[in-house]
N, C-alpha and C. Protein backbone atom coordinates (compact mmCIF):
# COMPACT_ATOMS: atom_id res chain seq x y z
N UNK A 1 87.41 88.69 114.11
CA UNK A 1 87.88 90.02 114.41
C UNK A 1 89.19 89.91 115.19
N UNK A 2 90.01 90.42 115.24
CA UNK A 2 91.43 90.19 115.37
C UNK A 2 91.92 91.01 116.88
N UNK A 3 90.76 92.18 116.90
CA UNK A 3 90.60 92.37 118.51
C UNK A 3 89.36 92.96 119.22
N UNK A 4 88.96 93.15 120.18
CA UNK A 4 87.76 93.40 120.84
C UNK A 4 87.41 95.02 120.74
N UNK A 5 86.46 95.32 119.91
CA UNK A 5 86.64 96.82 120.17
C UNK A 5 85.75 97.24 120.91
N UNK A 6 85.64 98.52 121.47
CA UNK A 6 84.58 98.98 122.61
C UNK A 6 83.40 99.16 121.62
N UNK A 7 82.57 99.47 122.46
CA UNK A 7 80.75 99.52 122.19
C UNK A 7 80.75 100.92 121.37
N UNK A 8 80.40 101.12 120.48
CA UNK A 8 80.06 102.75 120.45
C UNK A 8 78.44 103.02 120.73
N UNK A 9 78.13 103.96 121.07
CA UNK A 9 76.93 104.24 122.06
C UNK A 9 76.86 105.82 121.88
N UNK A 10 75.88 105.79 120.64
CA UNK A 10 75.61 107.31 119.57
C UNK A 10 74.46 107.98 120.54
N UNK A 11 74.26 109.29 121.09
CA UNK A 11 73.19 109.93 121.29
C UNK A 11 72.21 110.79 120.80
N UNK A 12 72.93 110.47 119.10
CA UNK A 12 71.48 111.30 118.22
C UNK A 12 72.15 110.30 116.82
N UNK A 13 70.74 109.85 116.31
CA UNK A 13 70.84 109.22 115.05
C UNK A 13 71.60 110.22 114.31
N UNK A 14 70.98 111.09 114.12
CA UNK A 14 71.62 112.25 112.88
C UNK A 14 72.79 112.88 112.68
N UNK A 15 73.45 112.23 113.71
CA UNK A 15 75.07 112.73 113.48
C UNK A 15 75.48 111.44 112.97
N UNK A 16 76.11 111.66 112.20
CA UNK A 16 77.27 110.89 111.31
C UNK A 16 78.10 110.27 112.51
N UNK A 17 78.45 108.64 111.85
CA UNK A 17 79.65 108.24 113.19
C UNK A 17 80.98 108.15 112.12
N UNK A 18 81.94 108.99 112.77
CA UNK A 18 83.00 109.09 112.18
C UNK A 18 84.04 107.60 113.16
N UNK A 19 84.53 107.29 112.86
CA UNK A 19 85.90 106.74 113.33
C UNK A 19 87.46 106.69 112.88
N UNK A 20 87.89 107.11 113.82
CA UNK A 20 89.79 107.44 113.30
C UNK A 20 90.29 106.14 113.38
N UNK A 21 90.42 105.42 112.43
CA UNK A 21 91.94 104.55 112.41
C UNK A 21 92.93 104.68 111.79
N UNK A 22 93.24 105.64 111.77
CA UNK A 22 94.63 105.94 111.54
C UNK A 22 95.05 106.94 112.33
N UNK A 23 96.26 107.09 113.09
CA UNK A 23 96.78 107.97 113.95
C UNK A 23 98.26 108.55 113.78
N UNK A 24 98.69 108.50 112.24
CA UNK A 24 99.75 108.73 111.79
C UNK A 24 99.94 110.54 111.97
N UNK A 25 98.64 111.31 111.74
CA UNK A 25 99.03 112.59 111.51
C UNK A 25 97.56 113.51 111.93
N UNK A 26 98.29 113.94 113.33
CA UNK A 26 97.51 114.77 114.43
C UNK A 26 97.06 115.94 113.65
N UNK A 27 97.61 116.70 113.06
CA UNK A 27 97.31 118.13 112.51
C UNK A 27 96.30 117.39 111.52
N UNK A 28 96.30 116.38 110.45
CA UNK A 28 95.40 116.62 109.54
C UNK A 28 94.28 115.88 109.88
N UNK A 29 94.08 115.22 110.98
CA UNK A 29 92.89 115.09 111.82
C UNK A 29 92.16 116.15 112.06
N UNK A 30 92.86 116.80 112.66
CA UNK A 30 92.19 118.41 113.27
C UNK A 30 91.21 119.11 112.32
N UNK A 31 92.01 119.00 110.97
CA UNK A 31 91.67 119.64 109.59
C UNK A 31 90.58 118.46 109.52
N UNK A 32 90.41 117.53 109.92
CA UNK A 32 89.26 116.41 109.44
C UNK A 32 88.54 116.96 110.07
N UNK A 33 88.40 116.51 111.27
CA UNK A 33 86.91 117.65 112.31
C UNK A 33 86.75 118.80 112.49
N UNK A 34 87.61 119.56 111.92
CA UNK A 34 87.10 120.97 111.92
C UNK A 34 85.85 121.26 110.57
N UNK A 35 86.41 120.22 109.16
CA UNK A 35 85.84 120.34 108.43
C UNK A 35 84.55 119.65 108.58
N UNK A 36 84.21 118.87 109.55
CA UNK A 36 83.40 118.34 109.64
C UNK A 36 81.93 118.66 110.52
N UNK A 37 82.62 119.34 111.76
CA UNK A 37 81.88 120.33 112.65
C UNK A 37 81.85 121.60 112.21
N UNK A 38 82.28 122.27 111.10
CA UNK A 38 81.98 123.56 110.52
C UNK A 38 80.73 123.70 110.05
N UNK A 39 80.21 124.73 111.07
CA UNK A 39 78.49 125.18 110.28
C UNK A 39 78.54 125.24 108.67
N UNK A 40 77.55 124.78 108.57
CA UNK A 40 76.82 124.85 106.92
C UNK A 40 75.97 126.29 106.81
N UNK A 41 76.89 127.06 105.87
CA UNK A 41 76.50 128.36 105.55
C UNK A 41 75.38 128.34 104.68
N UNK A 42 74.63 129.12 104.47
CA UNK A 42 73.47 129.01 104.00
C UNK A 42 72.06 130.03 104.22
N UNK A 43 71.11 130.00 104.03
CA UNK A 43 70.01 131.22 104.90
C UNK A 43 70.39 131.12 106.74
N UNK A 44 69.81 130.24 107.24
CA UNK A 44 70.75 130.05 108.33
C UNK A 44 72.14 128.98 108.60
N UNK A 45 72.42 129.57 109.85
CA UNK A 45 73.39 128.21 110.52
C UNK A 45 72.78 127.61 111.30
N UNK A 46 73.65 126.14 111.12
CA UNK A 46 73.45 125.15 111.90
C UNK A 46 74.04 124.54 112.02
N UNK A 47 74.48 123.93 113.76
CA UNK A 47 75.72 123.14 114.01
C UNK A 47 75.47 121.60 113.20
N UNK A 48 76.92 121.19 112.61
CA UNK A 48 76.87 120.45 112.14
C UNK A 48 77.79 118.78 113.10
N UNK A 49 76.68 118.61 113.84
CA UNK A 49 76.91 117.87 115.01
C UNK A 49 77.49 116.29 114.05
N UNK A 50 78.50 115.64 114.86
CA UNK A 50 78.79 114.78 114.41
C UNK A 50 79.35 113.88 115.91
N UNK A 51 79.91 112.61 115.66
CA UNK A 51 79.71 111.55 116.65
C UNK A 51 81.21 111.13 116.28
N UNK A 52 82.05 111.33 116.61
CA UNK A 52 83.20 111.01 116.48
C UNK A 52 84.12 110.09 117.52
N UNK A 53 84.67 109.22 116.95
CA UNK A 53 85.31 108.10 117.60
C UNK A 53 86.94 108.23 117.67
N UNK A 54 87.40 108.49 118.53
CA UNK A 54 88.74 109.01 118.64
C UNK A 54 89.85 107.97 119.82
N UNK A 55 89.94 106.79 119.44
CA UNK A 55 90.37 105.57 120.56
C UNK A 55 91.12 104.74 119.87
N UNK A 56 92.61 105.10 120.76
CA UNK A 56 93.73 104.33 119.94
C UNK A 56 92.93 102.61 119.63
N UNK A 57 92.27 102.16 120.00
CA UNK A 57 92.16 100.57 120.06
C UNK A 57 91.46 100.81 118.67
N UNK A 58 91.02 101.65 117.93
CA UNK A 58 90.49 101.43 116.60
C UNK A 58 91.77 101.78 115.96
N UNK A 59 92.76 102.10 116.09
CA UNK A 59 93.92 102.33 115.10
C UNK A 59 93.86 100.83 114.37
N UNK A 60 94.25 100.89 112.79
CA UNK A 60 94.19 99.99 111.86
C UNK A 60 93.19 99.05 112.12
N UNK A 61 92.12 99.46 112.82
CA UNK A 61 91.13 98.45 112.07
C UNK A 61 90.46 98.82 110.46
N UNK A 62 90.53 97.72 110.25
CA UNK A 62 89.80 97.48 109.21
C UNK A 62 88.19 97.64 108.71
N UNK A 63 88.04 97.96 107.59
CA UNK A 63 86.42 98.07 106.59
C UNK A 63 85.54 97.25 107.46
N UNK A 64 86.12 96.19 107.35
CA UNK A 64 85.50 95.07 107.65
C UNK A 64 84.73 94.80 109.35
N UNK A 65 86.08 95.15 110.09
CA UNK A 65 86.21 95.20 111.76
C UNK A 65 85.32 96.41 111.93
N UNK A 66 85.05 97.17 111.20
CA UNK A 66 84.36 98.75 111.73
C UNK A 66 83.15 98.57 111.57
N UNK A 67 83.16 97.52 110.13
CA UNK A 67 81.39 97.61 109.91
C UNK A 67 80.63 96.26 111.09
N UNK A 68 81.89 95.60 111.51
CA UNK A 68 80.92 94.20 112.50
C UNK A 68 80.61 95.15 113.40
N UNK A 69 81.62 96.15 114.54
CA UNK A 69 81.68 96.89 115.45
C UNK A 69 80.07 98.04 115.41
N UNK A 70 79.79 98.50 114.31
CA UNK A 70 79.38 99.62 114.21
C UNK A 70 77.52 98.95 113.90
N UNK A 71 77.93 97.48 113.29
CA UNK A 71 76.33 97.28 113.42
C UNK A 71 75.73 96.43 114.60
N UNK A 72 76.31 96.60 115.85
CA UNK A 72 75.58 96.80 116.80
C UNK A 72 74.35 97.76 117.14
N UNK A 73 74.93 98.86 116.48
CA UNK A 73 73.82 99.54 116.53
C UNK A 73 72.81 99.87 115.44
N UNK A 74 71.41 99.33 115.62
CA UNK A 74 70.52 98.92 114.42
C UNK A 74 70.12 99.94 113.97
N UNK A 75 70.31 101.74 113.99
CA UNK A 75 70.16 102.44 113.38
C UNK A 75 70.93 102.92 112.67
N UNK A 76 71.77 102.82 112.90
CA UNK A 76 72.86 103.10 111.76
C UNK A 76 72.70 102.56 110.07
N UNK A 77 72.81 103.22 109.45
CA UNK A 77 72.48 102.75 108.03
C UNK A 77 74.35 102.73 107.27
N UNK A 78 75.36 104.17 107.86
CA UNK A 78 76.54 104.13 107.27
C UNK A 78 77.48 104.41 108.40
N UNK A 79 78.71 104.19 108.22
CA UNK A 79 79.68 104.78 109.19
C UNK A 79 81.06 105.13 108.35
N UNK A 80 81.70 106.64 108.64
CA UNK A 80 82.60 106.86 108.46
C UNK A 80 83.86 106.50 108.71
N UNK A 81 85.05 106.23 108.03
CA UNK A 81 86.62 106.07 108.53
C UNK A 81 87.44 107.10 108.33
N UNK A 82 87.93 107.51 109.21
CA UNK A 82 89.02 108.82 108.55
C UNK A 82 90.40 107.46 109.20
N UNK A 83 90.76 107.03 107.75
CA UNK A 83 92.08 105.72 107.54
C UNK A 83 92.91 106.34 106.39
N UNK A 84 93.96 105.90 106.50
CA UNK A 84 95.21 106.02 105.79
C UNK A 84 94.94 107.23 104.98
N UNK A 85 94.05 106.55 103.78
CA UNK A 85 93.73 107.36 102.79
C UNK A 85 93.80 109.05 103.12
N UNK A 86 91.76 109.18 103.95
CA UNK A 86 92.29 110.00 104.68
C UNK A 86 93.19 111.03 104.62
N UNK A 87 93.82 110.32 105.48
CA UNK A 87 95.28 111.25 106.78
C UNK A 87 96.37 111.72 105.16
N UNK A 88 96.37 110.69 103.92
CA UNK A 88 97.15 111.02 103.52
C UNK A 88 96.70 111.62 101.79
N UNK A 89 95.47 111.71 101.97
CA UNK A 89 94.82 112.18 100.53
C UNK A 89 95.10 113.98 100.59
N UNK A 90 95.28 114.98 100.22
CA UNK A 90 94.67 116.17 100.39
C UNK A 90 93.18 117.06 100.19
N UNK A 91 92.64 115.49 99.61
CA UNK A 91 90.94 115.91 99.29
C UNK A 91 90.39 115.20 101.13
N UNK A 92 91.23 114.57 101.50
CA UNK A 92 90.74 114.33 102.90
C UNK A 92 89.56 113.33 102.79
N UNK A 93 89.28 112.85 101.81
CA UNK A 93 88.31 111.86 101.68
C UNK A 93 88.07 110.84 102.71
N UNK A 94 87.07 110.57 103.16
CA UNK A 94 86.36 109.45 104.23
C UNK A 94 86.20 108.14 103.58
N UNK A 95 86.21 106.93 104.36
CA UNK A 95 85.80 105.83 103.84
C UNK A 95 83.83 105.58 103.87
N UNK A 96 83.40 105.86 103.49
CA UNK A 96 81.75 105.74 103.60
C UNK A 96 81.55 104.07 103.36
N UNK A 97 80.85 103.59 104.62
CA UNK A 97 80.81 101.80 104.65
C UNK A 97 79.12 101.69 104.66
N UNK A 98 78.63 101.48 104.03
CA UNK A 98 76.68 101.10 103.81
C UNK A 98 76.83 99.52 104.86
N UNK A 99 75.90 100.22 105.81
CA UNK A 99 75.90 98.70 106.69
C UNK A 99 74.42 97.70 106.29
N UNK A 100 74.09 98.61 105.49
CA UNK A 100 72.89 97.76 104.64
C UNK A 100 72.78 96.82 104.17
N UNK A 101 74.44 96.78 103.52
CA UNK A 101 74.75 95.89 102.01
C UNK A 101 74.83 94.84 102.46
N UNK A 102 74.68 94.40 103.78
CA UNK A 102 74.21 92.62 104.42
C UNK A 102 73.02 92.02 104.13
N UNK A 103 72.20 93.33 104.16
CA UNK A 103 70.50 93.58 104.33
C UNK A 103 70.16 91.89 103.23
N UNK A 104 70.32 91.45 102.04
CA UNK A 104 70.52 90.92 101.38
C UNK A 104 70.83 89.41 101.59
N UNK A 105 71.54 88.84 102.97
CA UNK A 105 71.65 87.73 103.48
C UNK A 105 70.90 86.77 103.66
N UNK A 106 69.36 87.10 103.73
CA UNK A 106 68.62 86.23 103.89
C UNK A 106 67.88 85.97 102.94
N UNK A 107 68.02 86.91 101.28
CA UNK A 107 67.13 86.86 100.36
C UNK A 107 67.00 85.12 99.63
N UNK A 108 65.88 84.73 98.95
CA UNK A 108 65.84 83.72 98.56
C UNK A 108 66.46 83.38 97.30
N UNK A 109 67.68 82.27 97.48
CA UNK A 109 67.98 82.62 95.67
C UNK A 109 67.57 82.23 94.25
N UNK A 110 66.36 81.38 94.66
CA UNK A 110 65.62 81.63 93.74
C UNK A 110 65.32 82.55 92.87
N UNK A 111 64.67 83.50 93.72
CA UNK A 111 64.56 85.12 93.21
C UNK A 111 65.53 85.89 93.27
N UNK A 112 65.98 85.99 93.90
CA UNK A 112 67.55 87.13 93.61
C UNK A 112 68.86 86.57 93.43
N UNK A 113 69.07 86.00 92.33
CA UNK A 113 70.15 85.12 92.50
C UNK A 113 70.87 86.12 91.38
N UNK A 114 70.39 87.14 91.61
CA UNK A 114 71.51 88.27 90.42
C UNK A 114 71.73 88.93 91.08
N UNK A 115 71.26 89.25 92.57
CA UNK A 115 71.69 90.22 93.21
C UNK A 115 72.40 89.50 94.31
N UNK A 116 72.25 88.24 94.60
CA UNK A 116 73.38 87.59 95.36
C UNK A 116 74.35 87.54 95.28
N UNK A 117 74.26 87.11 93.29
CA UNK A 117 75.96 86.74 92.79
C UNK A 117 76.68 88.23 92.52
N UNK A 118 76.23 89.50 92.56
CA UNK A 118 77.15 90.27 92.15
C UNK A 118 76.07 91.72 93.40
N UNK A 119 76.83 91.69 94.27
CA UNK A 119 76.08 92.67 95.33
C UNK A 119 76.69 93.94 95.37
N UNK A 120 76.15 94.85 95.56
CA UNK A 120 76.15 95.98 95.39
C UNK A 120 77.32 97.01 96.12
N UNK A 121 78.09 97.94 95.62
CA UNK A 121 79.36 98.18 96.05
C UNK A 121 78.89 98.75 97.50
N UNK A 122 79.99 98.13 98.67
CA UNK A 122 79.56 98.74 100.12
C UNK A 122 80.37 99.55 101.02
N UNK A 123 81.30 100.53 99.80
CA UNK A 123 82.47 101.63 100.15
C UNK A 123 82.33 102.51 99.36
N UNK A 124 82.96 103.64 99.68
CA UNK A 124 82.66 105.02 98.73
C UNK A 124 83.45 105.71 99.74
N UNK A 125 84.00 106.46 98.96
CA UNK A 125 85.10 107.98 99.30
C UNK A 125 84.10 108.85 99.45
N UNK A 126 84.23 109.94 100.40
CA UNK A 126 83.26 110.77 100.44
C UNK A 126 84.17 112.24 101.32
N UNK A 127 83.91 113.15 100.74
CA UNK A 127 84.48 114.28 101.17
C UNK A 127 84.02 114.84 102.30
N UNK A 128 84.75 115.38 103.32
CA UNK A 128 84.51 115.68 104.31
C UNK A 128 83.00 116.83 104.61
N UNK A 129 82.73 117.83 103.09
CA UNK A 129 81.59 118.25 103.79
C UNK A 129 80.56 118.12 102.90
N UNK A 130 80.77 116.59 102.35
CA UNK A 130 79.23 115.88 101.79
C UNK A 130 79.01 114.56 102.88
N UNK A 131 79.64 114.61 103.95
CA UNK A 131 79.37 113.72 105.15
C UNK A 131 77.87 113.57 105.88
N UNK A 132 77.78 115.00 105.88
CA UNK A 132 76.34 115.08 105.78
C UNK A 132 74.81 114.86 105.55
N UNK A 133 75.21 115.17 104.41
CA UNK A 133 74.56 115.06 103.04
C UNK A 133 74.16 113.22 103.20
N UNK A 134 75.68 112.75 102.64
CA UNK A 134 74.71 111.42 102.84
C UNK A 134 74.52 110.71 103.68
N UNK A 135 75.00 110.92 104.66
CA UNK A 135 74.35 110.47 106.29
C UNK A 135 72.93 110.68 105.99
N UNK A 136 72.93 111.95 106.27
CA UNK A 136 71.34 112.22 106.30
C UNK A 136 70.08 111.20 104.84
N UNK A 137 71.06 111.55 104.17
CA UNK A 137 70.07 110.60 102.45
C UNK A 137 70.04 109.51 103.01
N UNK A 138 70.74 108.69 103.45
CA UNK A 138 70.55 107.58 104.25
C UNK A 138 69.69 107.21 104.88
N UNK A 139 69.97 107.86 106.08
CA UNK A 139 69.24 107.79 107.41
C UNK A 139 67.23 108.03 106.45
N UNK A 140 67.02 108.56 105.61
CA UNK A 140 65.99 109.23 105.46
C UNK A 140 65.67 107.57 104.21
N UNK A 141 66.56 107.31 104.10
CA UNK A 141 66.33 106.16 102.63
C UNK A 141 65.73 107.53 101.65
N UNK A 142 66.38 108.59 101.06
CA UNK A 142 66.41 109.38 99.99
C UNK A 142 67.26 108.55 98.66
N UNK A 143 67.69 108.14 99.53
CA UNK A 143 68.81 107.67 98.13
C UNK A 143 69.38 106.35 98.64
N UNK A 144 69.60 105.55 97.86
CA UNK A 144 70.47 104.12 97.99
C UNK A 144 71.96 104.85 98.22
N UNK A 145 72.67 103.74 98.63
CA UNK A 145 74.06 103.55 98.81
C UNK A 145 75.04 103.90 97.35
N UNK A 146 74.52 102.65 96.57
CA UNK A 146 74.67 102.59 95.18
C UNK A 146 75.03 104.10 94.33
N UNK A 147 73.93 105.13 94.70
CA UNK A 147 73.99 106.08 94.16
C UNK A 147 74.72 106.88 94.13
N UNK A 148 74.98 106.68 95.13
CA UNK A 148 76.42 107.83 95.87
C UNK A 148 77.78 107.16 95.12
N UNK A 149 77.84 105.54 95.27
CA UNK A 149 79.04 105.05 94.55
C UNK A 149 78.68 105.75 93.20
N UNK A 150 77.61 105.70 92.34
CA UNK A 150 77.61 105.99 90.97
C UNK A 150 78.18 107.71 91.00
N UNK A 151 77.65 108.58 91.58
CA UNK A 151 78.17 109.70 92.07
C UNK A 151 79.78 110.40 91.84
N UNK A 152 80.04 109.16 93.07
CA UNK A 152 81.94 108.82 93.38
C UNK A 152 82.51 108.61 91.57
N UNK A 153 82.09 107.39 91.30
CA UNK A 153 82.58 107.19 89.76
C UNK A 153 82.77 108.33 88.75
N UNK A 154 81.74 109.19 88.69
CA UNK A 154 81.37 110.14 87.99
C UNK A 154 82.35 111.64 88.55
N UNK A 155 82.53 111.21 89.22
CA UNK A 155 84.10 112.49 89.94
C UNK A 155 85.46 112.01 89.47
N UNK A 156 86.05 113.19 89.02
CA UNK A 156 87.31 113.11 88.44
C UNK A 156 88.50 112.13 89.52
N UNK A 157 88.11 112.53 91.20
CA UNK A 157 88.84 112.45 91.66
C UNK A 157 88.36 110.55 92.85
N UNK A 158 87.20 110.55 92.28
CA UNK A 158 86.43 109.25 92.54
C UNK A 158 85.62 109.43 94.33
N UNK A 159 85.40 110.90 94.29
CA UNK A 159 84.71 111.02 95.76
C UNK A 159 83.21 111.46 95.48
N UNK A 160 82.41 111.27 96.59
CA UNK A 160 81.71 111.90 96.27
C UNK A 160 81.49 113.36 97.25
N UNK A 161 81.13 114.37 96.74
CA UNK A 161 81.26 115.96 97.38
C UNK A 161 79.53 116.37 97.11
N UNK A 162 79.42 117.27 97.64
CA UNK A 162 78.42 117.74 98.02
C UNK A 162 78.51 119.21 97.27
N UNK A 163 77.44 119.07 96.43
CA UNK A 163 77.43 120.52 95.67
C UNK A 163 76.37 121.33 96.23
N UNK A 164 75.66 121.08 97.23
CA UNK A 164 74.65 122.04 97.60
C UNK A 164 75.16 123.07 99.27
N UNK A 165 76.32 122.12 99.27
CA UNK A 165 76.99 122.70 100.79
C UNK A 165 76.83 124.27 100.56
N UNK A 166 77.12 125.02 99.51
CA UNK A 166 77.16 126.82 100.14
C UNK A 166 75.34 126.80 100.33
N UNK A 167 74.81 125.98 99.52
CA UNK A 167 73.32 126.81 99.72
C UNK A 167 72.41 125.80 100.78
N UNK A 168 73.01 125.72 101.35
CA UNK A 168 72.19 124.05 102.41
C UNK A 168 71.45 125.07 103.25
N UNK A 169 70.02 124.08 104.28
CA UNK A 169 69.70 125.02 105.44
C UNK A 169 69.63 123.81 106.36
N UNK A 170 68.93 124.06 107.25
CA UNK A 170 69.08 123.55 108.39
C UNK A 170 68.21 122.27 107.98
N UNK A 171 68.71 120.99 108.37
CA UNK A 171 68.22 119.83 108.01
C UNK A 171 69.06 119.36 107.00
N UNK A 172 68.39 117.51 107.14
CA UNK A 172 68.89 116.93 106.16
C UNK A 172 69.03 117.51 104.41
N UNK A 173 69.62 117.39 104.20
CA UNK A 173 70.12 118.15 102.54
C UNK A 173 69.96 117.33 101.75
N UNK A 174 68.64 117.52 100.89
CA UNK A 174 68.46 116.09 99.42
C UNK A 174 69.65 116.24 98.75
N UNK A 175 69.31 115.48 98.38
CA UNK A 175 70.58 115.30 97.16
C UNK A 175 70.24 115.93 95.49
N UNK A 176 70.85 116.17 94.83
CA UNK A 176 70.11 117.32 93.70
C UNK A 176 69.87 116.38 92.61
N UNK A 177 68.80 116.44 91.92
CA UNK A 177 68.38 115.83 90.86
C UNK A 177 69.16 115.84 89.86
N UNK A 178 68.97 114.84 88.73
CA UNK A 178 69.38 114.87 87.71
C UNK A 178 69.62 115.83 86.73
């Protein structure tokens, strides 16, 4: 790791951990967490609490540096980047990192020597108000990682978005069937 980053130290699993490395452009940050802390309309509201990391010392870290940093903490299943892309996409897309996709390190390769040699994608674009969504699918193991990449693929624009956001309620939000 190329520098020491601070501890992050979450006080509710269920918020999403966002982290900013990129600090090129203040206004479309703003537009990042606003979209991100905006209640989910629906039968009711509900704050849509999130855990956000806002510390020049994460500027340009890396996929890589965020996911050693971030699996300190053993509940975490994903963590967000609002990086380059980001700051400079107008879909505002997130980096979505599966801290799972290690999970796999100790398998025997005897038996999984197909899932050793070709492991499962551990990034995905994800739109600012399907952040949620798969935080929560996560956190719940509703859905693999994988799925969401297959998801992303299947979008014109290669993100994955959240189609149940106008009709969501309070709680984690499945993901919609086939």
């Amino acid at each position: 790791m190329r520098k020491e980053l601070p501890e992050i130290v979450r006080a509710d699993e269920w918020a999403p951990l966002v982290i900013r490395t990129d600090y090129t452009d203040d206004d479309v940050w703003r537009e990042v967490v606003a979209a991100l802390e905006r209640a989910v309309e629906g039968e009711r509201e509900w704050e849509a609490a999130v855990h956000l990391v806002e510390d020049r010392r994460w500027d340009g870290v890396t996929g890589d540096e965020a996911l050693a940093a971030a699996a300190r903490d053993e509940e975490l299943s994903v963590v967000f980047l609002a990086d380059e892309v980001t700051m400079r996409s107008p879909l505002r897309p997130l980096l979505a990192l599966d801290l799972g996709a290690d999970d796999d390190e100790d398998l025997d390769p005897a038996y999984y020597e197909e899932l050793i040699d070709s492991p499962p994608p551990r990034e995905v674009r994800v739109a600012p108000d399907a952040v949620h969504m798969v935080h929560a699918n996560l956190q719940l193991a509703n859905v693999d990682f994988p799925e969401f990449v297959e998801d992303a693929a299947a979008d014109p624009d290669g993100v994955v978005r959240d189609v149940t956001a106008a009709s969501a309620s309070p709680g984690p939000v499945p993901r919609p069937g086939p």
